[in-house]
PDB file of N, CA and C in Angstrom:
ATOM      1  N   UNK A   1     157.848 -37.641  51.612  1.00  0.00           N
ATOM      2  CA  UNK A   1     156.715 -36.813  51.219  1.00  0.00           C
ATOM      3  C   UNK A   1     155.573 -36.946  52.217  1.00  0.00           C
ATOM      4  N   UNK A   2     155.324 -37.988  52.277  1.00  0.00           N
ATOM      5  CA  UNK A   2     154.321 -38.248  53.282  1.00  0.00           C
ATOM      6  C   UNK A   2     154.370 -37.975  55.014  1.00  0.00           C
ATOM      7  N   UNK A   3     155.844 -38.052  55.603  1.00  0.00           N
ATOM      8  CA  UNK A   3     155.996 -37.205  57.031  1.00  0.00           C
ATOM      9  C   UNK A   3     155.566 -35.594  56.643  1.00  0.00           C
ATOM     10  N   UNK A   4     156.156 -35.294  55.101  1.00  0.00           N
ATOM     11  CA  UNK A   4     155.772 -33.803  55.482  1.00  0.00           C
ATOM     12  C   UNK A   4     154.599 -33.344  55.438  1.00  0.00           C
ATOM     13  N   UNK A   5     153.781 -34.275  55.268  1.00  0.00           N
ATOM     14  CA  UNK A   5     152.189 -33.626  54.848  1.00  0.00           C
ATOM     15  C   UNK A   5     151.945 -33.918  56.200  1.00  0.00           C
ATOM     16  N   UNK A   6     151.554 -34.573  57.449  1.00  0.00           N
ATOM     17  CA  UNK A   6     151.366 -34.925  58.737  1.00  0.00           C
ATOM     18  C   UNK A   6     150.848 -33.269  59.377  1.00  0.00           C
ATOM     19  N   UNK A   7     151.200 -32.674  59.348  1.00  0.00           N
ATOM     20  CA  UNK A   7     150.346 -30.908  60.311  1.00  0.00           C
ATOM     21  C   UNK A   7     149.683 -30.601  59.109  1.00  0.00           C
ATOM     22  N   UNK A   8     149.974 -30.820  57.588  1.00  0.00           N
ATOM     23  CA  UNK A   8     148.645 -30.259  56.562  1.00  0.00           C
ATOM     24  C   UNK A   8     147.642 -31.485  56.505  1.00  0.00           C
ATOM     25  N   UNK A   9     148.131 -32.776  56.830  1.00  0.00           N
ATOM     26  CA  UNK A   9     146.752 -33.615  56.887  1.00  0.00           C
ATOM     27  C   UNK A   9     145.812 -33.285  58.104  1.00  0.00           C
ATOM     28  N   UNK A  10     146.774 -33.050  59.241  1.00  0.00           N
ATOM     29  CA  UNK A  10     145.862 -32.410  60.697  1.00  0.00           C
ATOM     30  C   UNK A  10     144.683 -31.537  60.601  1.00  0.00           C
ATOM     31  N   UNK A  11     145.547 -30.468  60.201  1.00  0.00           N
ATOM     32  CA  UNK A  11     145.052 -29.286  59.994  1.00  0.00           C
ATOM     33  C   UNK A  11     143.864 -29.557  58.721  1.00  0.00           C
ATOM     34  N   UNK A  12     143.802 -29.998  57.707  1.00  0.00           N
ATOM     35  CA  UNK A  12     142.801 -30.452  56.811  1.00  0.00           C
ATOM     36  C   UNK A  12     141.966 -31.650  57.753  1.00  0.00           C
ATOM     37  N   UNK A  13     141.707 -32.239  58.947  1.00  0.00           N
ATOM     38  CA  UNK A  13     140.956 -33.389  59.497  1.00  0.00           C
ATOM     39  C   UNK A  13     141.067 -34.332  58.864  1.00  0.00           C
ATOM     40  N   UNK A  14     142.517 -34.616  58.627  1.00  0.00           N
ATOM     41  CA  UNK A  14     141.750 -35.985  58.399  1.00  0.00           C
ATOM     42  C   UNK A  14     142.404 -37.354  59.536  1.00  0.00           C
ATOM     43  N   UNK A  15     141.692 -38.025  59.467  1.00  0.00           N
ATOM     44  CA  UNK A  15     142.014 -39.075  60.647  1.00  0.00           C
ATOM     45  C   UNK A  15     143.550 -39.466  60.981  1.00  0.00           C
ATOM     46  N   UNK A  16     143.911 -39.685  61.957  1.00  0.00           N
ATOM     47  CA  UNK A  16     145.324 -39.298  62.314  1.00  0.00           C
ATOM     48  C   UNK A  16     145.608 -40.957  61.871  1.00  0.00           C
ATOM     49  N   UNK A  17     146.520 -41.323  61.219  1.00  0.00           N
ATOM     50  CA  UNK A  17     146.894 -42.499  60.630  1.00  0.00           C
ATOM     51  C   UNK A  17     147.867 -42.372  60.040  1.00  0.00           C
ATOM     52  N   UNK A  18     148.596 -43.735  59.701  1.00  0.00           N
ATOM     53  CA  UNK A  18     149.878 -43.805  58.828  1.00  0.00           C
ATOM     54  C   UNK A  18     149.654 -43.859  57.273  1.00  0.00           C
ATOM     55  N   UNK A  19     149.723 -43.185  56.709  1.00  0.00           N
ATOM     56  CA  UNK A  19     149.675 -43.599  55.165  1.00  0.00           C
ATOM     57  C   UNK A  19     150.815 -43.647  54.428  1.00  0.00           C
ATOM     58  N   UNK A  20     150.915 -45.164  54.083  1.00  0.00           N
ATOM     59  CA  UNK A  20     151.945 -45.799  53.590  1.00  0.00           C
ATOM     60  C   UNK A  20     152.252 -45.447  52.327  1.00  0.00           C
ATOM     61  N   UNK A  21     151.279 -44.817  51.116  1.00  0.00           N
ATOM     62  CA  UNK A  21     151.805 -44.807  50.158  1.00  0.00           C
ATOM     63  C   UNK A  21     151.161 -43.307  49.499  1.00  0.00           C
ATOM     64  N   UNK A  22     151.644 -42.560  48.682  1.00  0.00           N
ATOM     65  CA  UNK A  22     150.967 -41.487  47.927  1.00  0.00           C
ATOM     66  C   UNK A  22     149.473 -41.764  47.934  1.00  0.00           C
ATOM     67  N   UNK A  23     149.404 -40.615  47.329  1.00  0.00           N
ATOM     68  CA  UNK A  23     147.921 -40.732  46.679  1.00  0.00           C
ATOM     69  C   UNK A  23     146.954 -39.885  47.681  1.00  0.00           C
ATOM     70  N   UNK A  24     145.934 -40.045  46.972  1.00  0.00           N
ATOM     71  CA  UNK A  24     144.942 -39.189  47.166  1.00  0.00           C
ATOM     72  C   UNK A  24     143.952 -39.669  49.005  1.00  0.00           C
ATOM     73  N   UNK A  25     144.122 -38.338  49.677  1.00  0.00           N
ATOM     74  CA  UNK A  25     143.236 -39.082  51.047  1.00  0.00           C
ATOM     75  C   UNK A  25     142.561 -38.264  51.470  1.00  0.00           C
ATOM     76  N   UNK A  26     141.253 -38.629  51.796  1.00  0.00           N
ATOM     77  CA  UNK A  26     140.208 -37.602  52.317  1.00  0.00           C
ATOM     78  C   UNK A  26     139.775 -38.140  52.984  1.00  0.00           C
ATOM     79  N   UNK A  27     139.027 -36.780  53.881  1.00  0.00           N
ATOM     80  CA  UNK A  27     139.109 -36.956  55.083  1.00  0.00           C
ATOM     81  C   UNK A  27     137.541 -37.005  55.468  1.00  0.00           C
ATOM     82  N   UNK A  28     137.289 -37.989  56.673  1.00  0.00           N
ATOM     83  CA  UNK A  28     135.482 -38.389  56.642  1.00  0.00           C
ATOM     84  C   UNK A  28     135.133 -37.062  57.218  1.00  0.00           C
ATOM     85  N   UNK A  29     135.643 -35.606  57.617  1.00  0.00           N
ATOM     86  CA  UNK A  29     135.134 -34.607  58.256  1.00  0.00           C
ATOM     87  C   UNK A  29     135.545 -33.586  57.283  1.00  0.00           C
ATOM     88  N   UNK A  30     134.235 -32.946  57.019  1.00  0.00           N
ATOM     89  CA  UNK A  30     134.177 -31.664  56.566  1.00  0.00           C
ATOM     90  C   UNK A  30     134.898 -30.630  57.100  1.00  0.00           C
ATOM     91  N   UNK A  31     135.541 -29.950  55.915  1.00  0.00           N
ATOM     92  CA  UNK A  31     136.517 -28.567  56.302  1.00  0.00           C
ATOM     93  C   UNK A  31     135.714 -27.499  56.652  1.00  0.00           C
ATOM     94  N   UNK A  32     136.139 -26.859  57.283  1.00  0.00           N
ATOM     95  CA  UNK A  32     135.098 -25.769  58.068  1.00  0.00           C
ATOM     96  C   UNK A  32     136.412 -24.611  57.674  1.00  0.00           C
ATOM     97  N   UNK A  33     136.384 -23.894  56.763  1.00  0.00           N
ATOM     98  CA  UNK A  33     137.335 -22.686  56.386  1.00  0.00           C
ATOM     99  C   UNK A  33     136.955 -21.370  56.138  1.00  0.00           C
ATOM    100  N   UNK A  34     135.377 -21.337  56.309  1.00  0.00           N
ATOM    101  CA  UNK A  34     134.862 -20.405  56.144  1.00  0.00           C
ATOM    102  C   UNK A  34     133.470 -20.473  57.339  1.00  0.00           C
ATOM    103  N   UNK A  35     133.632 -20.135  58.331  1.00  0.00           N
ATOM    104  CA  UNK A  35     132.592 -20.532  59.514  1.00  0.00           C
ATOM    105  C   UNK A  35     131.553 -19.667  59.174  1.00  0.00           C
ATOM    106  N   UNK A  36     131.782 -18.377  58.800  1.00  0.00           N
ATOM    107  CA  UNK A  36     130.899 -17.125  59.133  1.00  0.00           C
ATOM    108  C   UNK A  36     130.579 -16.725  57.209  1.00  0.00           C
ATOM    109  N   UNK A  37     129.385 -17.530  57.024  1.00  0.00           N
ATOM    110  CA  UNK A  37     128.830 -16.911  55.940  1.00  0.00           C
ATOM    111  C   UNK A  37     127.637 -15.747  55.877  1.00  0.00           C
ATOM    112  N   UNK A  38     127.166 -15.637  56.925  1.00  0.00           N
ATOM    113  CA  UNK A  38     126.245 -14.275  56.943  1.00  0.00           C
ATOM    114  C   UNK A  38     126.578 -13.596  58.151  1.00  0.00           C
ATOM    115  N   UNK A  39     126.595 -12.442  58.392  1.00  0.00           N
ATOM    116  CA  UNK A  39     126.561 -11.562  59.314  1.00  0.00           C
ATOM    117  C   UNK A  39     125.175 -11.162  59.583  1.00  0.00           C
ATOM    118  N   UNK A  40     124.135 -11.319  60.838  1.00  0.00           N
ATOM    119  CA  UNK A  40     122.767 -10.973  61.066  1.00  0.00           C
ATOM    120  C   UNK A  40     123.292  -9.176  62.053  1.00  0.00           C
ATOM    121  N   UNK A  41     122.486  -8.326  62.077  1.00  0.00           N
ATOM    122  CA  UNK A  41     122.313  -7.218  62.473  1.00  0.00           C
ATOM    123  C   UNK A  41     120.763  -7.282  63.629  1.00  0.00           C
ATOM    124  N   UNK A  42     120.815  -8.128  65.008  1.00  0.00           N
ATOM    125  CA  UNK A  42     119.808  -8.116  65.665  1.00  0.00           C
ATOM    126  C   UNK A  42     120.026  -6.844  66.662  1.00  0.00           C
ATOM    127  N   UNK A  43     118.323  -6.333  66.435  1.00  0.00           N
ATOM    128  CA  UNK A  43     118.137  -5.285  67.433  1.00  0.00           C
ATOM    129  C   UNK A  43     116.567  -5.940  68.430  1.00  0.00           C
ATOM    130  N   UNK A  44     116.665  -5.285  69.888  1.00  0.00           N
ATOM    131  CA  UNK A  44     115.673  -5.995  70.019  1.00  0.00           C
ATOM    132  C   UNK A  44     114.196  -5.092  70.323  1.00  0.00           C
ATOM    133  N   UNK A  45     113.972  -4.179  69.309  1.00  0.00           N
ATOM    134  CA  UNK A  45     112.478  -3.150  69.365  1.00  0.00           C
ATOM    135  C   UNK A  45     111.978  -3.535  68.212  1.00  0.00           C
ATOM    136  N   UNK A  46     112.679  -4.672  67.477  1.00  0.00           N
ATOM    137  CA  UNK A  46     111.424  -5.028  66.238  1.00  0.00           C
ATOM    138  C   UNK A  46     111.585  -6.171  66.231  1.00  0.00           C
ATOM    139  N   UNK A  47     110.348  -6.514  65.398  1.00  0.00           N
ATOM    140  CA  UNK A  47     109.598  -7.530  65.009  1.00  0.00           C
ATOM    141  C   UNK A  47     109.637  -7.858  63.706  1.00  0.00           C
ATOM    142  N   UNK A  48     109.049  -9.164  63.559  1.00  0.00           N
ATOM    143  CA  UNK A  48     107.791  -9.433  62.072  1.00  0.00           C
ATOM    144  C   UNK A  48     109.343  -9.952  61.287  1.00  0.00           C
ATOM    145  N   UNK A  49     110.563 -10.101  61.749  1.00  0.00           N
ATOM    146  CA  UNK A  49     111.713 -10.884  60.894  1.00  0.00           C
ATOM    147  C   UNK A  49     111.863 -12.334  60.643  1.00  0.00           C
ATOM    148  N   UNK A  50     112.036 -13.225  59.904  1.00  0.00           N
ATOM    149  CA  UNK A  50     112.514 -14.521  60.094  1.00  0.00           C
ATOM    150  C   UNK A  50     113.970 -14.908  59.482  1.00  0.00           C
ATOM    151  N   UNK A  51     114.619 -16.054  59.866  1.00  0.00           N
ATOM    152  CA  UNK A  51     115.303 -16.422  59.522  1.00  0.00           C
ATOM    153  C   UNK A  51     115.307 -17.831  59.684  1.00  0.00           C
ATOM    154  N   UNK A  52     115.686 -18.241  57.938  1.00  0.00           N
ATOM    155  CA  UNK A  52     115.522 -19.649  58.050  1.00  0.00           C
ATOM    156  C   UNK A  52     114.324 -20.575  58.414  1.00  0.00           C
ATOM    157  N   UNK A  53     113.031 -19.398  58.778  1.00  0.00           N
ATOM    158  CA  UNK A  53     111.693 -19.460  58.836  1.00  0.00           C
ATOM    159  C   UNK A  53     111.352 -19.479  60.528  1.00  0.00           C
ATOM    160  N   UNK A  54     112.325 -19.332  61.344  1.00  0.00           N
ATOM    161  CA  UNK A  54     111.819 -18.765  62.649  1.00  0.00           C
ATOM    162  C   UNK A  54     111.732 -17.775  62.831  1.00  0.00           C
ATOM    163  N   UNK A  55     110.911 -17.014  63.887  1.00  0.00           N
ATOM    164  CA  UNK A  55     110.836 -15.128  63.706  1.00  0.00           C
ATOM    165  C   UNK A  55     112.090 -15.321  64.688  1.00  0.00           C
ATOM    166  N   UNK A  56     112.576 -13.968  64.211  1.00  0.00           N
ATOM    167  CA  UNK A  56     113.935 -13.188  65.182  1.00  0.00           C
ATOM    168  C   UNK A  56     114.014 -11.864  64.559  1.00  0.00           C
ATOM    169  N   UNK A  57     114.665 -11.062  65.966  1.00  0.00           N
ATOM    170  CA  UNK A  57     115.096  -9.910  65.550  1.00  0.00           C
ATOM    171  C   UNK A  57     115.837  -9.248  64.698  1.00  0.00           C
ATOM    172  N   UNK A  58     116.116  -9.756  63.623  1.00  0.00           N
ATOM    173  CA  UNK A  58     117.149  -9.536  62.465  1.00  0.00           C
ATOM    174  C   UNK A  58     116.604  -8.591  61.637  1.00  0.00           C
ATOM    175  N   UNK A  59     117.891  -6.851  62.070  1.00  0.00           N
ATOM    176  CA  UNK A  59     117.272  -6.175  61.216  1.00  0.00           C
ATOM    177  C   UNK A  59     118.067  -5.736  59.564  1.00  0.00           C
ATOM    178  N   UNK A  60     118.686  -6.558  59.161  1.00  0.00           N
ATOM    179  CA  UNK A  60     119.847  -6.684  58.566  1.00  0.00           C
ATOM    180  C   UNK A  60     120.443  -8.055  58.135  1.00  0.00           C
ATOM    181  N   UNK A  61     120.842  -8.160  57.424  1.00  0.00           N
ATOM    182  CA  UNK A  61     121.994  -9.440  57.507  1.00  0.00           C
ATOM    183  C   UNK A  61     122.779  -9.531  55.759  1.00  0.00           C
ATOM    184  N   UNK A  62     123.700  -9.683  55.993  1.00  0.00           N
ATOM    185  CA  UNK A  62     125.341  -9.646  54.635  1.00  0.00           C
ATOM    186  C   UNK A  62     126.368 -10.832  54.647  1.00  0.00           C
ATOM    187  N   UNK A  63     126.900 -11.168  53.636  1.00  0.00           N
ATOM    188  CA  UNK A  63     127.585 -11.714  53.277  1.00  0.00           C
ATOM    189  C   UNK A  63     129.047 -10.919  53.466  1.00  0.00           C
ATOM    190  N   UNK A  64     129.943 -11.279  54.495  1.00  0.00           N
ATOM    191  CA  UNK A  64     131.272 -10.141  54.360  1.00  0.00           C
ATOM    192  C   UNK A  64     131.898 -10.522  53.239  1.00  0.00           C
ATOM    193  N   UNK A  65     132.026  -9.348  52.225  1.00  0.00           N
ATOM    194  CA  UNK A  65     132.946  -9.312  51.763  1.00  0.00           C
ATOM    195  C   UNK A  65     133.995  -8.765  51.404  1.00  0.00           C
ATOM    196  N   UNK A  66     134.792  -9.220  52.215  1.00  0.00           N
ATOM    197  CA  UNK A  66     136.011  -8.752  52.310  1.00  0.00           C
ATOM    198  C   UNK A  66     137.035  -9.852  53.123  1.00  0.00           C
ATOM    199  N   UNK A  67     138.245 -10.380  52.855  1.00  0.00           N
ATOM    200  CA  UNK A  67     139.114 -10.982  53.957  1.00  0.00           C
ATOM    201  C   UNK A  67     139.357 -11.106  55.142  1.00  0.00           C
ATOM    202  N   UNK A  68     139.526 -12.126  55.577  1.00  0.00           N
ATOM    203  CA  UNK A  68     139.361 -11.901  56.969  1.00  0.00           C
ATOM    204  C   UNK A  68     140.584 -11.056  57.752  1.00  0.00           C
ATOM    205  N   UNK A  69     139.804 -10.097  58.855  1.00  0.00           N
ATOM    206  CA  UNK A  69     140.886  -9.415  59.649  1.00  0.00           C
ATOM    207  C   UNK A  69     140.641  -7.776  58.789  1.00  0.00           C
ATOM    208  N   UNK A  70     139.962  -8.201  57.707  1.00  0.00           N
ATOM    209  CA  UNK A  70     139.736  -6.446  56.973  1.00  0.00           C
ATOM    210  C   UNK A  70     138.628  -5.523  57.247  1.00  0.00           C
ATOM    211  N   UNK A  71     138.495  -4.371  57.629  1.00  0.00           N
ATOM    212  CA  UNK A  71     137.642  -3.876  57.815  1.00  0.00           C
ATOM    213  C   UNK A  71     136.486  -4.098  56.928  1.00  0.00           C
ATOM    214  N   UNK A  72     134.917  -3.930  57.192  1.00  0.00           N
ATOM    215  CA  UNK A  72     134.112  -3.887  56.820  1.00  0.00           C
ATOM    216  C   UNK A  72     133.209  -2.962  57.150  1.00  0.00           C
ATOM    217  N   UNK A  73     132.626  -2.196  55.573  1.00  0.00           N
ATOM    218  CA  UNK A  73     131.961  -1.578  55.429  1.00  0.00           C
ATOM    219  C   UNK A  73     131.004  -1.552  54.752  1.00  0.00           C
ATOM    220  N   UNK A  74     129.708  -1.859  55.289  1.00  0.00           N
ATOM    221  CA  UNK A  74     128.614  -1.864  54.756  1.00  0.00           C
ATOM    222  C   UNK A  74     127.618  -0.816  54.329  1.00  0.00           C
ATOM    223  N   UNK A  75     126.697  -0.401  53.639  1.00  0.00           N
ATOM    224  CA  UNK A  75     125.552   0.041  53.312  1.00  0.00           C
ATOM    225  C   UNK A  75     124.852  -0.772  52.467  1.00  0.00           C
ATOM    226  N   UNK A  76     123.741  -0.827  53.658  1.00  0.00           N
ATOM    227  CA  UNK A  76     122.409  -1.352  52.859  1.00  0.00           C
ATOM    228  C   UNK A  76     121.815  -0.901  51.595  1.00  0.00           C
ATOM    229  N   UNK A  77     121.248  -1.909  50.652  1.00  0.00           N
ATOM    230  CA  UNK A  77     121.017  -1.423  49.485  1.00  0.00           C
ATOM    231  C   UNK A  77     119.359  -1.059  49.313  1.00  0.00           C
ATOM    232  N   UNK A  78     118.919  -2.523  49.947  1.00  0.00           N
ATOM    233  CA  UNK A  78     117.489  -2.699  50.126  1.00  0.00           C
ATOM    234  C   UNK A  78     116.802  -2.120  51.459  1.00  0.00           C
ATOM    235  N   UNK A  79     116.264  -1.112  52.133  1.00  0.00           N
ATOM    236  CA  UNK A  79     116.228  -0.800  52.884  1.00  0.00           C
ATOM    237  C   UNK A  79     114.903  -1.609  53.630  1.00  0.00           C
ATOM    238  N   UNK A  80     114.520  -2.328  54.591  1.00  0.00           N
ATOM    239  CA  UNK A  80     113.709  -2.678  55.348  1.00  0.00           C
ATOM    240  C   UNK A  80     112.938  -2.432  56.553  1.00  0.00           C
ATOM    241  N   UNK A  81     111.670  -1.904  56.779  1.00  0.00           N
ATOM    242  CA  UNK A  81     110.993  -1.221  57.787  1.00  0.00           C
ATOM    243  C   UNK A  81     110.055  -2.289  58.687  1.00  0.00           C
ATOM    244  N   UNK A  82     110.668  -2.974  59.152  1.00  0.00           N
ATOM    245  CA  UNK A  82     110.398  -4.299  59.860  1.00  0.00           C
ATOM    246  C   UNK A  82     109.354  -3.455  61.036  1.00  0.00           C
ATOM    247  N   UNK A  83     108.629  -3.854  61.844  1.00  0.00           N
ATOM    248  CA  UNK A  83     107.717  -3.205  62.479  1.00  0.00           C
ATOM    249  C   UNK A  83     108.368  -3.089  64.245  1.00  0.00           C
ATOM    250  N   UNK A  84     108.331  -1.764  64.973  1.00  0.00           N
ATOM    251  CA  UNK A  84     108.781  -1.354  65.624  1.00  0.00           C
ATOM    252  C   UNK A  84     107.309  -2.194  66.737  1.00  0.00           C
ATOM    253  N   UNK A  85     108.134  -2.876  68.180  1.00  0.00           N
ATOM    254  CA  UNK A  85     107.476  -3.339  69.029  1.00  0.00           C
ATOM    255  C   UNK A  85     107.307  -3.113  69.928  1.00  0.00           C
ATOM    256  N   UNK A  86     107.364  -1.845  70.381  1.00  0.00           N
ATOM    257  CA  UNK A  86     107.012  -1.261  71.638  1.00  0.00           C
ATOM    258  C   UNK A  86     106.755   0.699  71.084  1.00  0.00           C
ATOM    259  N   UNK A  87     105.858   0.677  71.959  1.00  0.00           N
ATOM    260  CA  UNK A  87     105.582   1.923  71.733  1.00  0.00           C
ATOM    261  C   UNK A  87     106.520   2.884  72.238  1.00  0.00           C
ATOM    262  N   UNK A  88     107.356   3.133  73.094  1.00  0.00           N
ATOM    263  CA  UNK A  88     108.189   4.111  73.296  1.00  0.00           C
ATOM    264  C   UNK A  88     109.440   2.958  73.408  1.00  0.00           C
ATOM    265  N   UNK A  89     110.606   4.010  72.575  1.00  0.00           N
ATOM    266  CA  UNK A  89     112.274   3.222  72.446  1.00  0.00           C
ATOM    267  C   UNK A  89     112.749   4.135  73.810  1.00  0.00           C
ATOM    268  N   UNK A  90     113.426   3.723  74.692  1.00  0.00           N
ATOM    269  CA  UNK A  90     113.852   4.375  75.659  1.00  0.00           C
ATOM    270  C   UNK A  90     115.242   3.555  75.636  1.00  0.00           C
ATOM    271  N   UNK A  91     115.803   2.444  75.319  1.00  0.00           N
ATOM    272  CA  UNK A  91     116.946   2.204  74.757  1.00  0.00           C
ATOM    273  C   UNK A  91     116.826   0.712  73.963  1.00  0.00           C
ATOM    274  N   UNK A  92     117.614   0.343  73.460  1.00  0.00           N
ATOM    275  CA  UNK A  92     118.296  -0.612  71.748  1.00  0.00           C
ATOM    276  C   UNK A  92     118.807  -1.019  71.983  1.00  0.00           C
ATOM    277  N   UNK A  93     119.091  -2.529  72.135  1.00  0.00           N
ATOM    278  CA  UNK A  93     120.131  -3.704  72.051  1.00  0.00           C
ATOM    279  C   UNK A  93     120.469  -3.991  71.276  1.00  0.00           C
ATOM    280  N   UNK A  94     121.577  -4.285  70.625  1.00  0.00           N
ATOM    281  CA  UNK A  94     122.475  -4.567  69.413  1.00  0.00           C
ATOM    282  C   UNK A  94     123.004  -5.581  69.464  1.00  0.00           C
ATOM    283  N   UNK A  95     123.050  -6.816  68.630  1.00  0.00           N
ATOM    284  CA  UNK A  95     123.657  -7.748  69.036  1.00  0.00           C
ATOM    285  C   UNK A  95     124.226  -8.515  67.559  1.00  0.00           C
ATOM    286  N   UNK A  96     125.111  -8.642  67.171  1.00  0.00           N
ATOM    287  CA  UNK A  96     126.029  -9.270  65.620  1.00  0.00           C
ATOM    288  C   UNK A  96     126.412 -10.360  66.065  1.00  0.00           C
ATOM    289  N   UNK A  97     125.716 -10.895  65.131  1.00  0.00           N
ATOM    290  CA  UNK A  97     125.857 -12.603  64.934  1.00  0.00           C
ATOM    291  C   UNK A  97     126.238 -13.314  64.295  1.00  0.00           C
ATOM    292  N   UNK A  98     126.464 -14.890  63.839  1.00  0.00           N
ATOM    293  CA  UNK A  98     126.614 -15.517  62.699  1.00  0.00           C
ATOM    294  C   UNK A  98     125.769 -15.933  62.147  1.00  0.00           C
ATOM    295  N   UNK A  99     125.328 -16.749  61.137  1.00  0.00           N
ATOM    296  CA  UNK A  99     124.199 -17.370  60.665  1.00  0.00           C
ATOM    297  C   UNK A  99     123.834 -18.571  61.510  1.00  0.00           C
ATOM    298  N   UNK A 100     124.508 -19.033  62.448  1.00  0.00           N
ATOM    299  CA  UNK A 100     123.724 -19.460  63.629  1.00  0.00           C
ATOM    300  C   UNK A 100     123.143 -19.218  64.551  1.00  0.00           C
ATOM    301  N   UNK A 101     123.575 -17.763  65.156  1.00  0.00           N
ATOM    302  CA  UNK A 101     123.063 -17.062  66.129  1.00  0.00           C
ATOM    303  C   UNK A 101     124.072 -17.287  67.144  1.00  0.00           C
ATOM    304  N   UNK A 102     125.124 -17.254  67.119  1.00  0.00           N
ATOM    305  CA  UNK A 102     126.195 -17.409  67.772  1.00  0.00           C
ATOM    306  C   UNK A 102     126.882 -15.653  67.444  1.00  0.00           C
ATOM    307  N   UNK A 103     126.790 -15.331  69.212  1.00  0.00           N
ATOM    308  CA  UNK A 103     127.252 -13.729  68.720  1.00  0.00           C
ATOM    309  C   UNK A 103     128.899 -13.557  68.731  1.00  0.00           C
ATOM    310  N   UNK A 104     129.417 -12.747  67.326  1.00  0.00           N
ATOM    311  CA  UNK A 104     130.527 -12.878  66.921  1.00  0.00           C
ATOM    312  C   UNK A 104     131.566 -11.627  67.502  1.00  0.00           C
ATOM    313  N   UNK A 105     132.889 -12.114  67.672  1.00  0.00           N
ATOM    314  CA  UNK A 105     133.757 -11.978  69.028  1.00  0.00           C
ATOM    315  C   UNK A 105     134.551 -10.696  68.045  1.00  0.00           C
ATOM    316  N   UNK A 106     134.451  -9.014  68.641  1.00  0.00           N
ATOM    317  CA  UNK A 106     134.482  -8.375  67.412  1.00  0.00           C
ATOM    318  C   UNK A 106     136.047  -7.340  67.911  1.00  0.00           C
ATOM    319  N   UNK A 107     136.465  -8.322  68.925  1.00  0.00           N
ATOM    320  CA  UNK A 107     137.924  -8.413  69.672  1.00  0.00           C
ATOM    321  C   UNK A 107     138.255  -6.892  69.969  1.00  0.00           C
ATOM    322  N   UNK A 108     137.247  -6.217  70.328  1.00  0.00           N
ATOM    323  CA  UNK A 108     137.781  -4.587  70.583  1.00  0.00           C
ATOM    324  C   UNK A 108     137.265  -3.670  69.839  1.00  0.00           C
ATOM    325  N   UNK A 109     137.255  -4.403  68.652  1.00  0.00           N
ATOM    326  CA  UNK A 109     136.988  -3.237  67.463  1.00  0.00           C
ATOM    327  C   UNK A 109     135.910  -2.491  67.548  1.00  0.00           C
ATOM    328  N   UNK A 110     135.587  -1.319  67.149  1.00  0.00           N
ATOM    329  CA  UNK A 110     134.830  -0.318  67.114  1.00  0.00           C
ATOM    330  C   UNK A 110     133.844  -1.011  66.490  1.00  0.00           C
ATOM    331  N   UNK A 111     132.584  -0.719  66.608  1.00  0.00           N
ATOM    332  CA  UNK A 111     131.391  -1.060  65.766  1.00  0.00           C
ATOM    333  C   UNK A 111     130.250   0.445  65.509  1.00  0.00           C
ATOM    334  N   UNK A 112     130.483   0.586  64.579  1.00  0.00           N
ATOM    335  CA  UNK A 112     128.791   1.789  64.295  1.00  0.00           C
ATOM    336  C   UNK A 112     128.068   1.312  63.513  1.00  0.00           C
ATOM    337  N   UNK A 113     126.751   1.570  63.691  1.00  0.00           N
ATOM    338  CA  UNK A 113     125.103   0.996  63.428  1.00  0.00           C
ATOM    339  C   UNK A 113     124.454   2.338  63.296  1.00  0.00           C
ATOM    340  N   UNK A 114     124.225   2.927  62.574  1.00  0.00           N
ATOM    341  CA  UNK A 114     123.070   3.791  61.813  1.00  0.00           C
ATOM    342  C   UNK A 114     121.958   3.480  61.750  1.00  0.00           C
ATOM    343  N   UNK A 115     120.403   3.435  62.878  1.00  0.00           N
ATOM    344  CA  UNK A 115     119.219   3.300  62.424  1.00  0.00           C
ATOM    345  C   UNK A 115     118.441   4.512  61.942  1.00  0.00           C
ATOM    346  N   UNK A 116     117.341   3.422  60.938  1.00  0.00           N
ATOM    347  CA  UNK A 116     116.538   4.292  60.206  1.00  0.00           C
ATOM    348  C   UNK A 116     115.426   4.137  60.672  1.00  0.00           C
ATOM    349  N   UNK A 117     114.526   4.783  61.642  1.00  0.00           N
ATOM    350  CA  UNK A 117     113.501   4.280  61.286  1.00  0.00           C
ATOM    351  C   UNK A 117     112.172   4.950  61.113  1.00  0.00           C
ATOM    352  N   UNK A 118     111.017   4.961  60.995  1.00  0.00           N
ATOM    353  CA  UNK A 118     110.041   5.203  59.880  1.00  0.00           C
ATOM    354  C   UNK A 118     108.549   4.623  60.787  1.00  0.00           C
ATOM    355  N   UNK A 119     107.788   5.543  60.700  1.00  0.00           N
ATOM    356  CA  UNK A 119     106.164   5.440  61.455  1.00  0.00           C
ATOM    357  C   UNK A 119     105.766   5.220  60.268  1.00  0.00           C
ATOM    358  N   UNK A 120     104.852   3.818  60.198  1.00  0.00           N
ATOM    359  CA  UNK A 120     104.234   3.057  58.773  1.00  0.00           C
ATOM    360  C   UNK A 120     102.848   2.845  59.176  1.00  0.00           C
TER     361      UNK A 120
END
C-alpha cells in the first residue's frame, strides 16, 4: 500500500521519506491546487483603483467560475467608472492577471474586453 502511494505522496508535497507503516501523513507544505483565485482586468488610462490597499490599474476583477481549461464568460454586474488619466486615449493596454499580479499565460486563446466608458 504504501509503494503505491509514493507519486500521490509527491505530487501532494510531502517530504520524500520512507513510511514504514499506514496511517495518516501530512505534509509541512501547503497544497497549492488552486493558484488563480481572482482574475484582475488591468488597463493602463485609469486610475483611483486599489488592491489589497495599493493603487493599481484594476479595472475589473472575478472569481473564475468555471473549470479549468473551460471557457470563460464574463459580464460585469456592478459596473465601475474608475477615473480616466489622461486627457486624450490614443491607445489601451490590457493586461490579465492573477491576484498577485503575475500576468496569466492565456496560451493562444482569443481574449475580448468591452470598454465602457463615461465623462463624470
Amino acid at each position: 500500500m504504501i509503494s503505491e502511494c509514493k507519486d500521490q505522496l509527491q505530487v501532494f508535497s510531502v517530504l520524500q521519506k520512507e513510511f514504514t507503516k499506514e496511517g495518516l501523513h501530512e505534509s509541512q507544505n501547503v497544497v497549492n491546487i488552486l493558484s488563480i483565485n481572482s482574475i484582475l482586468v488591468n488597463v493602463d488610462v485609469i486610475g483611483g483603483s486599489y488592491v489589497n490597499g495599493k493603487t493599481q490599474n484594476t479595472i475589473y476583477s472575478f472569481f473564475p467560475n468555471v473549470s479549468p481549461g473551460c471557457k470563460i464568460v464574463e459580464n460585469p454586474k456592478n459596473l465601475a467608472y474608475p477615473p480616466v488619466i489622461l486627457d486624450k486615449i490614443s491607445k489601451m493596454e490590457t493586461v490579465v492577471t492573477d491576484q498577485n499580479g503575475k500576468q496569466l499565460n492565456l496560451h493562444g486563446e482569443n481574449l475580448t474586453i468591452r470598454y465602457h466608458l463615461r465623462e463624470i
